[in-house]
N, C-alpha and C. Protein backbone atom coordinates (compact mmCIF):
# COMPACT_ATOMS: atom_id res chain seq x y z
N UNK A 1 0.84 -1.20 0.00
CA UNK A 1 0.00 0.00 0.00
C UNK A 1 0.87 1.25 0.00
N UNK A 2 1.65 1.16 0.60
CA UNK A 2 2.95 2.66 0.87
C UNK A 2 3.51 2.72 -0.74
N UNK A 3 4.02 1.89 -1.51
CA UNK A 3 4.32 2.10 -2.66
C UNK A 3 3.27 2.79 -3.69
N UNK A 4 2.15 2.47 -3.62
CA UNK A 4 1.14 3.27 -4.35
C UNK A 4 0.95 4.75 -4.00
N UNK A 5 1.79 5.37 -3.44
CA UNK A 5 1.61 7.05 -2.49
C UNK A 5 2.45 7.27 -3.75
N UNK A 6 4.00 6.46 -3.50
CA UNK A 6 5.25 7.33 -3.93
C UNK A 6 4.84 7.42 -5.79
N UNK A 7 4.11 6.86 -6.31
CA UNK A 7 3.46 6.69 -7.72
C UNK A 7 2.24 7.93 -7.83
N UNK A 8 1.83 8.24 -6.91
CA UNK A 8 1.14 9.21 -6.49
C UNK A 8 1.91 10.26 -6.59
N UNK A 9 2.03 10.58 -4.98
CA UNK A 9 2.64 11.35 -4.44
C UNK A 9 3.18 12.20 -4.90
N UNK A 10 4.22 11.29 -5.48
CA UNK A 10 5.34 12.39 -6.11
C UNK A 10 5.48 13.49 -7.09
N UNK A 11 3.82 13.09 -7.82
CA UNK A 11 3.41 13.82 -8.45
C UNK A 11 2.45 14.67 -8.31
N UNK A 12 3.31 15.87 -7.40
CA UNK A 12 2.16 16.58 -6.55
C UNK A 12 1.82 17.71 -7.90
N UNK A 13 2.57 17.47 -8.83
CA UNK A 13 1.93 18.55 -10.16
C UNK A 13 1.56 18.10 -11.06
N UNK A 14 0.72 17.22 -11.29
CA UNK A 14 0.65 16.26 -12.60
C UNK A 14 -0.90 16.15 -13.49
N UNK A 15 -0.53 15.99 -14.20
CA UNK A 15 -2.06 15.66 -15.39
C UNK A 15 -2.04 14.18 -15.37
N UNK A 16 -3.09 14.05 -16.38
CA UNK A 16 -4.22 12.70 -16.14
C UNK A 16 -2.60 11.94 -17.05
N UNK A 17 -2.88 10.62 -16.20
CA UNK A 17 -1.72 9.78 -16.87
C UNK A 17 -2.01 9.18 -18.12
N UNK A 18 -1.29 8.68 -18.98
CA UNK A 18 -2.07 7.91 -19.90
C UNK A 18 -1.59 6.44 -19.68
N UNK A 19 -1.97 5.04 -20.67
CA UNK A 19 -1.36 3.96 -20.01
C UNK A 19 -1.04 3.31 -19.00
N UNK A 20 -2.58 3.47 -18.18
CA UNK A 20 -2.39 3.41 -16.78
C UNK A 20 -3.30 1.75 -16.86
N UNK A 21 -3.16 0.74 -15.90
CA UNK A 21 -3.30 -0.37 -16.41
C UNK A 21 -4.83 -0.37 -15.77
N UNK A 22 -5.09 -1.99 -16.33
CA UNK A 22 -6.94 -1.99 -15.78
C UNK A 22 -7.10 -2.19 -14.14
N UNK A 23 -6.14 -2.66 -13.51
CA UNK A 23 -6.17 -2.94 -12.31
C UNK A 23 -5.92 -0.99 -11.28
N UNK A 24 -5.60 -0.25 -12.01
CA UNK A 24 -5.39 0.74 -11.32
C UNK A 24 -6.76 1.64 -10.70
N UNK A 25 -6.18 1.95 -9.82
CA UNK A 25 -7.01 2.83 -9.00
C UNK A 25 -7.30 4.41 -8.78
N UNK A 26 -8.49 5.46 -9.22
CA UNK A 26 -7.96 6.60 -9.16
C UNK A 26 -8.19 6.99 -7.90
N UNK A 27 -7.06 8.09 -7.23
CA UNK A 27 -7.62 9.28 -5.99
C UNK A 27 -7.09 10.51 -6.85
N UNK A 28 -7.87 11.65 -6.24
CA UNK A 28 -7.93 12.83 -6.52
C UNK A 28 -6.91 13.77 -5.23
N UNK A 29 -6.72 14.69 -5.97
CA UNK A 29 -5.82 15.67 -4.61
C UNK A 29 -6.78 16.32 -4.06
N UNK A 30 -6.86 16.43 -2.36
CA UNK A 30 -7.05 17.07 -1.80
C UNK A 30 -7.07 18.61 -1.83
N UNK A 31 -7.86 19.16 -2.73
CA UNK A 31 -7.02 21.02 -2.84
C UNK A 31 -6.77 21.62 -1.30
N UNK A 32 -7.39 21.49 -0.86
CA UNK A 32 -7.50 22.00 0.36
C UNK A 32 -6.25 22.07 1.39
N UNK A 33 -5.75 20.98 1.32
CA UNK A 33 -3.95 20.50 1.81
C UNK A 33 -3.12 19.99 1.05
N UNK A 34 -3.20 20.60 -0.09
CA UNK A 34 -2.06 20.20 -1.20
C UNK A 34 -1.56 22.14 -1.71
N UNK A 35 0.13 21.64 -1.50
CA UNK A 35 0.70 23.07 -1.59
C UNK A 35 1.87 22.90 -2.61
N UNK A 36 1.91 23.56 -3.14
CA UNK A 36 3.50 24.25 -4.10
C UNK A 36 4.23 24.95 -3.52
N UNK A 37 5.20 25.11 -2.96
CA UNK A 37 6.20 26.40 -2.52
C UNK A 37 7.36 26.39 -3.34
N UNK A 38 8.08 27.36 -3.84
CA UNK A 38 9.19 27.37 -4.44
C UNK A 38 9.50 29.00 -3.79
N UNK A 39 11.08 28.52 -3.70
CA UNK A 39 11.86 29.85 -2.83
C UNK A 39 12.66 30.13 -3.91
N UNK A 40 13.62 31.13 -3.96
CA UNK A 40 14.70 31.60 -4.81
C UNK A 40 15.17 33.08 -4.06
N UNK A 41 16.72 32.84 -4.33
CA UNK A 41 17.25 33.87 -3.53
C UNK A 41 17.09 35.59 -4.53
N UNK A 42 17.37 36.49 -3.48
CA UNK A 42 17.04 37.71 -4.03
C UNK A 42 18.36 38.52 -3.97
N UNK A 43 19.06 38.80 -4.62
CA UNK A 43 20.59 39.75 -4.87
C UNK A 43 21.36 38.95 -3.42
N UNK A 44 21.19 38.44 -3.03
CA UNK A 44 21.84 37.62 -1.77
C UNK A 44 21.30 37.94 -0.71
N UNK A 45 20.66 38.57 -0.73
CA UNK A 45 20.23 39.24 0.76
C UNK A 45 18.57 38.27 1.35
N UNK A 46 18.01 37.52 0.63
CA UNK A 46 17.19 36.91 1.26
C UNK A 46 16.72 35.56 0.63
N UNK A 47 16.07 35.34 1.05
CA UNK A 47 15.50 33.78 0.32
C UNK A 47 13.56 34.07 0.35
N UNK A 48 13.34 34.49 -1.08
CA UNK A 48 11.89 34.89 -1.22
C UNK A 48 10.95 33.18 -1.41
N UNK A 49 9.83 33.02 -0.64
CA UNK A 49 8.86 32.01 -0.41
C UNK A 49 7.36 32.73 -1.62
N UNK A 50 7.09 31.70 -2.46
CA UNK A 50 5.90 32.05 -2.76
C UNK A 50 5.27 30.57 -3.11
N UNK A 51 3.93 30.50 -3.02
CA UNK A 51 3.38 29.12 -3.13
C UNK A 51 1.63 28.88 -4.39
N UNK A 52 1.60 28.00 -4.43
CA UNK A 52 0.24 27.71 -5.18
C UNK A 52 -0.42 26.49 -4.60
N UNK A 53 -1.74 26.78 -4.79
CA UNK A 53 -2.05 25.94 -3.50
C UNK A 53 -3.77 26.17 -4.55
N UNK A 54 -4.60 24.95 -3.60
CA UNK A 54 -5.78 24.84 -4.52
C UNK A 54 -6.24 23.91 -5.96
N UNK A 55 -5.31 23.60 -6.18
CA UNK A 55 -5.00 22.81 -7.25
C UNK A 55 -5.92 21.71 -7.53
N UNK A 56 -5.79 20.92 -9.15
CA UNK A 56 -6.28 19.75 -9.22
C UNK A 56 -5.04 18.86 -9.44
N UNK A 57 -5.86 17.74 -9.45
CA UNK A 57 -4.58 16.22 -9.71
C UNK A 57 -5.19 14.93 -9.30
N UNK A 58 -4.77 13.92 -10.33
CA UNK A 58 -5.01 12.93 -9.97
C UNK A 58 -4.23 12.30 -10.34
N UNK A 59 -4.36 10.59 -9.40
CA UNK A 59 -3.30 9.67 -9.17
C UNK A 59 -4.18 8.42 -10.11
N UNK A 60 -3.18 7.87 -10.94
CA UNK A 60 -3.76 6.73 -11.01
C UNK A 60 -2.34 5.24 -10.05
N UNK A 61 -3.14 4.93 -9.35
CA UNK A 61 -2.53 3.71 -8.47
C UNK A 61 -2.76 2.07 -9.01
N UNK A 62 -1.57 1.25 -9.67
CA UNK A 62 -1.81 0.04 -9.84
C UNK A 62 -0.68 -0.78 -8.46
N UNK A 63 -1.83 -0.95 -7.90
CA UNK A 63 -0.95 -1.88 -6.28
C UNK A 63 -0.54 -3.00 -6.82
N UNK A 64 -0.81 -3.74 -7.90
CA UNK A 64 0.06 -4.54 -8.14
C UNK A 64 1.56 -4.17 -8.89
N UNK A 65 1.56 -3.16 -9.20
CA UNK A 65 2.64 -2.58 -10.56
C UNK A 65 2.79 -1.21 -10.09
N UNK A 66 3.27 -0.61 -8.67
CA UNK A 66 3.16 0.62 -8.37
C UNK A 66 3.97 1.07 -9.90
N UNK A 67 4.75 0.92 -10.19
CA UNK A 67 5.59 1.58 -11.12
C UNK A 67 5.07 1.82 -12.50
N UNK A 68 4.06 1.47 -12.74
CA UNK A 68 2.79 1.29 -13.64
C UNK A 68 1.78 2.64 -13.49
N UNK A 69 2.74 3.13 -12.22
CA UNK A 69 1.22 4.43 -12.10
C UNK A 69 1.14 5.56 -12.40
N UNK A 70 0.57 6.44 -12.46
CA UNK A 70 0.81 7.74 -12.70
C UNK A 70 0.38 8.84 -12.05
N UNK A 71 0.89 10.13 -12.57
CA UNK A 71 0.23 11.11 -11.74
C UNK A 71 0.39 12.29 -12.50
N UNK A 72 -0.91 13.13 -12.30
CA UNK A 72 -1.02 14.49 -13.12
C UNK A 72 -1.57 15.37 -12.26
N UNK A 73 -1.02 16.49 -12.75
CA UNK A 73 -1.58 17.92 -11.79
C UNK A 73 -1.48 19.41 -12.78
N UNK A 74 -2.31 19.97 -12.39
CA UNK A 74 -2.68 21.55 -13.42
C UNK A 74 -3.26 22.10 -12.22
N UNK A 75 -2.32 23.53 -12.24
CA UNK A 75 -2.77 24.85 -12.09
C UNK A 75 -2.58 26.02 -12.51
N UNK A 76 -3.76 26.62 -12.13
CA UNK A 76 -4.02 28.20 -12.96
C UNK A 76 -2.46 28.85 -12.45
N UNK A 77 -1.59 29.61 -13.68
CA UNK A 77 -0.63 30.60 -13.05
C UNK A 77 -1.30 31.46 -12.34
N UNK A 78 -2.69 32.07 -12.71
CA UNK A 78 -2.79 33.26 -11.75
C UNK A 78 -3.52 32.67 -10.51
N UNK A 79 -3.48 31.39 -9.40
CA UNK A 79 -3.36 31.35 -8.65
C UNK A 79 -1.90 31.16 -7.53
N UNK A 80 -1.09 31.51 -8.04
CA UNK A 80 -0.19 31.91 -7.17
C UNK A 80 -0.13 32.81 -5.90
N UNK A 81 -0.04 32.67 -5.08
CA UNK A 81 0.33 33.48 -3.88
C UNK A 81 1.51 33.99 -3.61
N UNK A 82 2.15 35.17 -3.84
CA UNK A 82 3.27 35.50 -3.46
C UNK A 82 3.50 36.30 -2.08
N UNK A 83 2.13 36.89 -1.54
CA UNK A 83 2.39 37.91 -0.31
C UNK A 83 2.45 39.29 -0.24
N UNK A 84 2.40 39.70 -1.51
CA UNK A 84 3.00 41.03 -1.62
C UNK A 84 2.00 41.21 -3.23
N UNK A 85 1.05 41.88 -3.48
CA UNK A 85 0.39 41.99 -4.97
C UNK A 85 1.41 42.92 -5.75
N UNK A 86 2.54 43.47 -5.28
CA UNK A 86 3.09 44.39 -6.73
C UNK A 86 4.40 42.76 -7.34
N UNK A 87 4.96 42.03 -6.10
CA UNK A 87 5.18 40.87 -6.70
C UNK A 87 4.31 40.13 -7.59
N UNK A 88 3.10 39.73 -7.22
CA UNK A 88 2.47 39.05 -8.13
C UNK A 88 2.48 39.91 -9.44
N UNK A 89 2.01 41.28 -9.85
CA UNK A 89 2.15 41.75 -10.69
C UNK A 89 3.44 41.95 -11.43
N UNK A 90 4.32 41.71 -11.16
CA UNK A 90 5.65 41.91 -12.28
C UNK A 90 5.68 40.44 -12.60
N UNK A 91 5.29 39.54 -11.47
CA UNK A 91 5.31 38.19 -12.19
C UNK A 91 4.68 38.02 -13.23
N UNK A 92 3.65 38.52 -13.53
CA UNK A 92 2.46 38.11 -14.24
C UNK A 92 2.78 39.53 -15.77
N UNK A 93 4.04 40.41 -15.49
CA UNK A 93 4.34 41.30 -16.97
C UNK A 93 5.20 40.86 -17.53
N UNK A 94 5.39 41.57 -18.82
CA UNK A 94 6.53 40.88 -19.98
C UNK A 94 7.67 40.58 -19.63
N UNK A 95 8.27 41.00 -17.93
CA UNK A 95 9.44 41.05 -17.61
C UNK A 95 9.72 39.11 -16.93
N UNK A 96 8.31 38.43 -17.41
CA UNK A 96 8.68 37.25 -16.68
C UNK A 96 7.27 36.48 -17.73
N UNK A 97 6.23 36.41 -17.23
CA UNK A 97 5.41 35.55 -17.82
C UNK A 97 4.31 36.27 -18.92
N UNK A 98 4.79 37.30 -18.88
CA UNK A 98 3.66 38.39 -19.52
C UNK A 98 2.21 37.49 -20.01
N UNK A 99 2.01 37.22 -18.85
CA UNK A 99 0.09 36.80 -18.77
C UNK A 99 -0.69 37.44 -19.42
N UNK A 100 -1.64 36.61 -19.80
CA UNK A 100 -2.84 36.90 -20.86
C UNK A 100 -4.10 36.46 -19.80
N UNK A 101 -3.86 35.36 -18.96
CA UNK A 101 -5.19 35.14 -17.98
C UNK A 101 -5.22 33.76 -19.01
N UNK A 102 -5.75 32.75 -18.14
CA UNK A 102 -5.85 31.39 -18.45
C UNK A 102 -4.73 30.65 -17.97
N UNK A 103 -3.68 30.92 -18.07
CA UNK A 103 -2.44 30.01 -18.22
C UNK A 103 -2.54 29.08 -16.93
N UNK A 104 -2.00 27.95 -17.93
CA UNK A 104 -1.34 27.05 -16.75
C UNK A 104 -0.15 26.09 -16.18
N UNK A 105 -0.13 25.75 -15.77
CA UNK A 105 1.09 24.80 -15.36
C UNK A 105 0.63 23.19 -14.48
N UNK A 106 1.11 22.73 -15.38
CA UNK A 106 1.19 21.04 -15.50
C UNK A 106 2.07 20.34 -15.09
N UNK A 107 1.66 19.18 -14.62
CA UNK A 107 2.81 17.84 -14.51
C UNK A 107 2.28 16.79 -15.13
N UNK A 108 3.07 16.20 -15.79
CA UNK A 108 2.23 14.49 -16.02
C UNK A 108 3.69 13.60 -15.89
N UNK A 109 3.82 12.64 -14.57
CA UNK A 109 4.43 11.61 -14.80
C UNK A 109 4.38 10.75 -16.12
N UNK A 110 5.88 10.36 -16.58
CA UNK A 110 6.46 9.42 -17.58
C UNK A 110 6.77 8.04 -17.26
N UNK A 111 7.07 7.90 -15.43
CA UNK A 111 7.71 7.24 -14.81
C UNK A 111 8.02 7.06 -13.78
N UNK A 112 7.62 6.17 -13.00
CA UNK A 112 8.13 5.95 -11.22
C UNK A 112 9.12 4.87 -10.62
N UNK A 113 10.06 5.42 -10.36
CA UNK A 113 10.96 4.45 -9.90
C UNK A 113 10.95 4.22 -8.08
N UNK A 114 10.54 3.04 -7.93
CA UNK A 114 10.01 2.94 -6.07
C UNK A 114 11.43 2.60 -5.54
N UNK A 115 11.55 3.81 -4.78
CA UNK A 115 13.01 3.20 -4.38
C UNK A 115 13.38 3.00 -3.28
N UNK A 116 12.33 2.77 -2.04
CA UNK A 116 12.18 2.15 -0.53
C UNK A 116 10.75 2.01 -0.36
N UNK A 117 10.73 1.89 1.21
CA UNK A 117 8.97 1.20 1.56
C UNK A 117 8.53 2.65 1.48
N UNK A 118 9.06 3.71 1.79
CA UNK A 118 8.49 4.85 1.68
C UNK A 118 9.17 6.05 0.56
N UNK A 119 10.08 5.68 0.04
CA UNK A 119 10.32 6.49 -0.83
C UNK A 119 10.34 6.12 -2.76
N UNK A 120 10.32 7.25 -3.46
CA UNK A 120 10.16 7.27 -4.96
C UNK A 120 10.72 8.14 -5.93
N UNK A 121 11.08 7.66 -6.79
CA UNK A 121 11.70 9.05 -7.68
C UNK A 121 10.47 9.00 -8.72
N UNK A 122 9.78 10.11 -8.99
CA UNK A 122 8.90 10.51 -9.97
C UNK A 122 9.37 11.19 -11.34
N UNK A 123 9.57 10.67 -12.28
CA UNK A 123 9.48 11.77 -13.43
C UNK A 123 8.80 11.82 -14.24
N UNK A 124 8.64 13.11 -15.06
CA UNK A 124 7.70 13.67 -15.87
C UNK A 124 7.69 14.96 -16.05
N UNK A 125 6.80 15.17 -17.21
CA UNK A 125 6.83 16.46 -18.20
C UNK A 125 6.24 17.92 -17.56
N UNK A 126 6.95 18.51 -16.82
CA UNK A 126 6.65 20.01 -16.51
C UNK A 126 6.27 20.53 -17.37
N UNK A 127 5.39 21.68 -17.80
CA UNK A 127 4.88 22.63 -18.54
C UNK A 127 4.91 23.91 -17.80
N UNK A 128 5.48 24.94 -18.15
CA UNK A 128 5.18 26.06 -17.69
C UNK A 128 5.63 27.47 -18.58
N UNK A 129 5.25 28.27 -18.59
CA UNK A 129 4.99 29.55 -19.90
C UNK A 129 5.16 28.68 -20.92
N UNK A 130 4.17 27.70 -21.41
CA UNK A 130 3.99 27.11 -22.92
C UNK A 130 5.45 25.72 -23.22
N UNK A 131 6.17 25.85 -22.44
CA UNK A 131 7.29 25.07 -22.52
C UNK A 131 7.54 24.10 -21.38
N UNK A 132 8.23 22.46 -22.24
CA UNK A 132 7.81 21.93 -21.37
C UNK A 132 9.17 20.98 -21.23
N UNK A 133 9.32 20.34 -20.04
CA UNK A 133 10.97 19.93 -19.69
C UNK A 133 11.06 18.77 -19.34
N UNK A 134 11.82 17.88 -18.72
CA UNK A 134 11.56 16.53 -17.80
C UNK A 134 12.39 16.91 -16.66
N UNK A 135 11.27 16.42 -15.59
CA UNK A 135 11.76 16.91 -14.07
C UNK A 135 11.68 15.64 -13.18
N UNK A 136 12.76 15.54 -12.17
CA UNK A 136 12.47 14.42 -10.88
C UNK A 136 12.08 14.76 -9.95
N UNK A 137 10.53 14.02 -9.44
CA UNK A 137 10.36 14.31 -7.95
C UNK A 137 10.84 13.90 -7.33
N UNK A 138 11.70 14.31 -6.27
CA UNK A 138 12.54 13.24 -4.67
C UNK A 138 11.13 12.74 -3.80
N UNK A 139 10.18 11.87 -3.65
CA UNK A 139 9.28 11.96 -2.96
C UNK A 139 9.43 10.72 -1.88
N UNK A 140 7.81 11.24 -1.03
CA UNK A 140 8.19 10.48 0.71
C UNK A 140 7.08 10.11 0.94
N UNK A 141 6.37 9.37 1.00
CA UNK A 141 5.36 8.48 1.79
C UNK A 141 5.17 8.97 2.90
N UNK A 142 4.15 9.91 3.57
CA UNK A 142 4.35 10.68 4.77
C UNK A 142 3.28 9.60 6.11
N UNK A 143 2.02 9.16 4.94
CA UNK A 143 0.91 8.50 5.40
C UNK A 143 -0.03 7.87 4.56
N UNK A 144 -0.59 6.66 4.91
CA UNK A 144 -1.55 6.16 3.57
C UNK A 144 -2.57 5.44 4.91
N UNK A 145 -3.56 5.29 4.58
CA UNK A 145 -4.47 4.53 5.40
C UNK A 145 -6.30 5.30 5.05
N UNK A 146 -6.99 5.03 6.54
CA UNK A 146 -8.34 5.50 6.24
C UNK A 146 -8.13 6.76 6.71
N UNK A 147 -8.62 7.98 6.40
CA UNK A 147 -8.68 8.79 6.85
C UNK A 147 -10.01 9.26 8.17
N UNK A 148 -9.42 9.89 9.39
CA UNK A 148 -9.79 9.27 10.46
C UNK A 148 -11.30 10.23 10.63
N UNK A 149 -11.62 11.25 9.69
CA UNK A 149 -12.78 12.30 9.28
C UNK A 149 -13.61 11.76 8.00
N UNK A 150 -13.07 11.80 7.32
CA UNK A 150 -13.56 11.12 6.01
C UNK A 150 -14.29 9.57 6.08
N UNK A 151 -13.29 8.59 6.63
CA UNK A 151 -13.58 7.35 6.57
C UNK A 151 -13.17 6.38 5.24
N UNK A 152 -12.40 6.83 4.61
CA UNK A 152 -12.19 6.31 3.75
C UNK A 152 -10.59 6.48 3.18
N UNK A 153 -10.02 5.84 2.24
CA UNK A 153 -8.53 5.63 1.91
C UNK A 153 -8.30 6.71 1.54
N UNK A 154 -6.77 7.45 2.20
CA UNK A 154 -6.24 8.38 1.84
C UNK A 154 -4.67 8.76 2.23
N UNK A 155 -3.95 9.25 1.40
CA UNK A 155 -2.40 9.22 1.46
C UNK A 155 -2.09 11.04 1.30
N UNK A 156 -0.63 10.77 2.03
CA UNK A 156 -0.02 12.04 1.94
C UNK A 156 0.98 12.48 1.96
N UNK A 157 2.01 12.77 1.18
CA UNK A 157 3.55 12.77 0.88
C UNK A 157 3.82 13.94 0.57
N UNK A 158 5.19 13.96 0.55
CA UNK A 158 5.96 15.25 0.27
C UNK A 158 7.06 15.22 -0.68
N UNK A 159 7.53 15.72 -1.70
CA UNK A 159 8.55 15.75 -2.56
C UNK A 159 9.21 17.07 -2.90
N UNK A 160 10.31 17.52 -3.55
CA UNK A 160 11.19 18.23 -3.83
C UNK A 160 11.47 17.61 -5.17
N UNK A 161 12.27 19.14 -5.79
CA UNK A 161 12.94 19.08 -6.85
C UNK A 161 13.81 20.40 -6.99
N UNK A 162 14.21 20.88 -7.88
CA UNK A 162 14.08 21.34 -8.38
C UNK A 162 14.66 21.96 -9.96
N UNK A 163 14.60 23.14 -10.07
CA UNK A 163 14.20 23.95 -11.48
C UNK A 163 14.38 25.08 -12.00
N UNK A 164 15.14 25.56 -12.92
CA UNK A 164 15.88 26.81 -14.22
C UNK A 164 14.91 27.37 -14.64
N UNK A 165 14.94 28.58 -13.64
CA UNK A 165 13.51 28.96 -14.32
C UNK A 165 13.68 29.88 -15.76
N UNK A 166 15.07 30.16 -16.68
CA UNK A 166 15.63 30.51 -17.43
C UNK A 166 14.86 28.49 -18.43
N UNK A 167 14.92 27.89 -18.32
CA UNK A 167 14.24 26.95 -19.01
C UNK A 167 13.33 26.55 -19.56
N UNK A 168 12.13 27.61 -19.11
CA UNK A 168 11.10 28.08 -19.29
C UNK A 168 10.76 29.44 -19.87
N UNK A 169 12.01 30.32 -20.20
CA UNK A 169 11.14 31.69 -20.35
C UNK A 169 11.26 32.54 -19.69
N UNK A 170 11.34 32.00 -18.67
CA UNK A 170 11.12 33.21 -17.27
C UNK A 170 12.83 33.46 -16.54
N UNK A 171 13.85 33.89 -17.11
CA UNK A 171 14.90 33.72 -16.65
C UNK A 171 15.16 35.29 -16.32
N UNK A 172 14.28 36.22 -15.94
CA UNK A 172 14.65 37.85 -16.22
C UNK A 172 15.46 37.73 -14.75
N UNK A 173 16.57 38.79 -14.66
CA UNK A 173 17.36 39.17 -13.58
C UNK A 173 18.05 38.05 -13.45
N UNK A 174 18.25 37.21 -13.77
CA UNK A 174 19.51 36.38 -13.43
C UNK A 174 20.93 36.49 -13.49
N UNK A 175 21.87 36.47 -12.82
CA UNK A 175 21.35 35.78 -11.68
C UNK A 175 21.33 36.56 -10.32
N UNK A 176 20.94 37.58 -10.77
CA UNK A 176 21.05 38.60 -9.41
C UNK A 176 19.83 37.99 -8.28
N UNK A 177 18.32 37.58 -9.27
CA UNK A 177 17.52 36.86 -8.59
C UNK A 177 17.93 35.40 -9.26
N UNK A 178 18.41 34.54 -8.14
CA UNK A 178 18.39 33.21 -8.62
C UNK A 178 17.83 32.27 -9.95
N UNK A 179 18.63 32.14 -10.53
CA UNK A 179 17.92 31.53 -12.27
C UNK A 179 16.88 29.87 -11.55
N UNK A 180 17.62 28.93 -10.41
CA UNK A 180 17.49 28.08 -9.64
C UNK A 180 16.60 28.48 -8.58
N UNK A 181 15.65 27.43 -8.48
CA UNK A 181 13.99 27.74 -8.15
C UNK A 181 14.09 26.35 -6.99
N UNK A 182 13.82 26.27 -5.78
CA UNK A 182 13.71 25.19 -4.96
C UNK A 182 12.24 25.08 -4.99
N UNK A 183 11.86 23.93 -5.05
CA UNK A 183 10.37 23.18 -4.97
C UNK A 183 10.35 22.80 -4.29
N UNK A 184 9.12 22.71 -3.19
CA UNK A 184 8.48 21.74 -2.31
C UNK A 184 7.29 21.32 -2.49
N UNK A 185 6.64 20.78 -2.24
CA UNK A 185 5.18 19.58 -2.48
C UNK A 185 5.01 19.09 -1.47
N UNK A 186 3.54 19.60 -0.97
CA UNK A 186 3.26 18.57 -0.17
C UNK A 186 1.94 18.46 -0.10
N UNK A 187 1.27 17.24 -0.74
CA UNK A 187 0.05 16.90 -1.34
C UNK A 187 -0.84 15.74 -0.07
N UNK A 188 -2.52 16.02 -0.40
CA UNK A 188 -3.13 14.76 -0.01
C UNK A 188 -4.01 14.62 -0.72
N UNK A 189 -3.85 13.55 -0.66
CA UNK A 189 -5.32 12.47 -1.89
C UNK A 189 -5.86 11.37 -1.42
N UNK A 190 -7.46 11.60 -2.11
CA UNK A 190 -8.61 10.45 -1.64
C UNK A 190 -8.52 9.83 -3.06
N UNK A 191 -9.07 8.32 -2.35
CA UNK A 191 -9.49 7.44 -3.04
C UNK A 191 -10.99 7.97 -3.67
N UNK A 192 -11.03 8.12 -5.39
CA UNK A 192 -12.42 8.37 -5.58
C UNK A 192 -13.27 7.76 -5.82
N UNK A 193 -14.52 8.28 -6.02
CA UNK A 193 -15.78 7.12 -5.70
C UNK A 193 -15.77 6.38 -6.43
């Protein structure tokens, strides 16, 4: 059961998988406690936090073939949270993503490699400003069981990576603001009906 998270899990950014077998199982992410954070330093003097949170995603889980599974996730760019709205706004001008409204950003696992009772390496196709890369999740099996409100099966892990944000498009000020983007993830998902 713990191996079916890190096939999950790790793909706390991901779209609908394809080639997912008949024995597999879907859960959905939790929006509610599923987060994005990525930090990057600022002329040296600090380490800026901004996150996305709210999201969709789903897991497809084959417990016989964790490595068989997949995982996808999409969210709106303009739900980002940065803390500060004149940040969000230069994020969102020509000097970085020059937004139109709609955009989004994707994951879809290619591949899961289970590489303990609780851990996984995830990869798959990032998308972000229209361009799209191959990325590894480091992910962790945090919890899998019934959930003790709900009543029903549910898991929750955490992963890292990270990411050039010059790889995408978005490389303005580098490297005075860090071109290198730290990711964190930390997702939960139900078993759906």
């Amino acid at each position: 059961m713990k191996h079916f998270v890190f096939a999950a899990a790790l793909a706390g950014a991901a779209a609908l998988a394809t080639g997912a077998s008949a024995a597999s199982e879907k859960y959905t992410l939790d929006a509610s406690h599923s987060q994005v954070v990525f930090s990057y330093t600022h002329l040296g003097f600090s380490t800026t936090y901004n996150m996305f949170s709210g999201f969709d995603g789903e897991i497809m889980f084959d417990k016989d073939d964790p490595a068989a599974s997949s995982v996808s996730v999409s969210m709106p760019l303009d739900s980002l949270f940065t803390g500060w709205e004149e940040r969000f706004a230069h994020f969102m001008s020509p000097d970085f993503f020059d937004a139109k409204g709609g955009e989004m950003i994707s994951f879809d696992s290619t591949g899961i490699e289970v590489t303990g009772d609780t851990t996984a390496l995830i990869t798959g196709d990032l998308t972000i400003n229209g361009m799209t890369k191959s990325v590894v999740l480091d992910a962790k099996l945090n919890q899998s069981g019934d959930h003790p409100m709900k009543g029903k099966p549910w898991a929750g892990f955490d992963a890292t990576t990270t990411v050039l944000r010059s790889d995408f498009g978005v490389g303005g000020f580098a490297p005075h603001v860090s071109d290198e983007l730290n990711v964190m993830i930390s997702i939960e998902a139900e078993k759906a009906e």
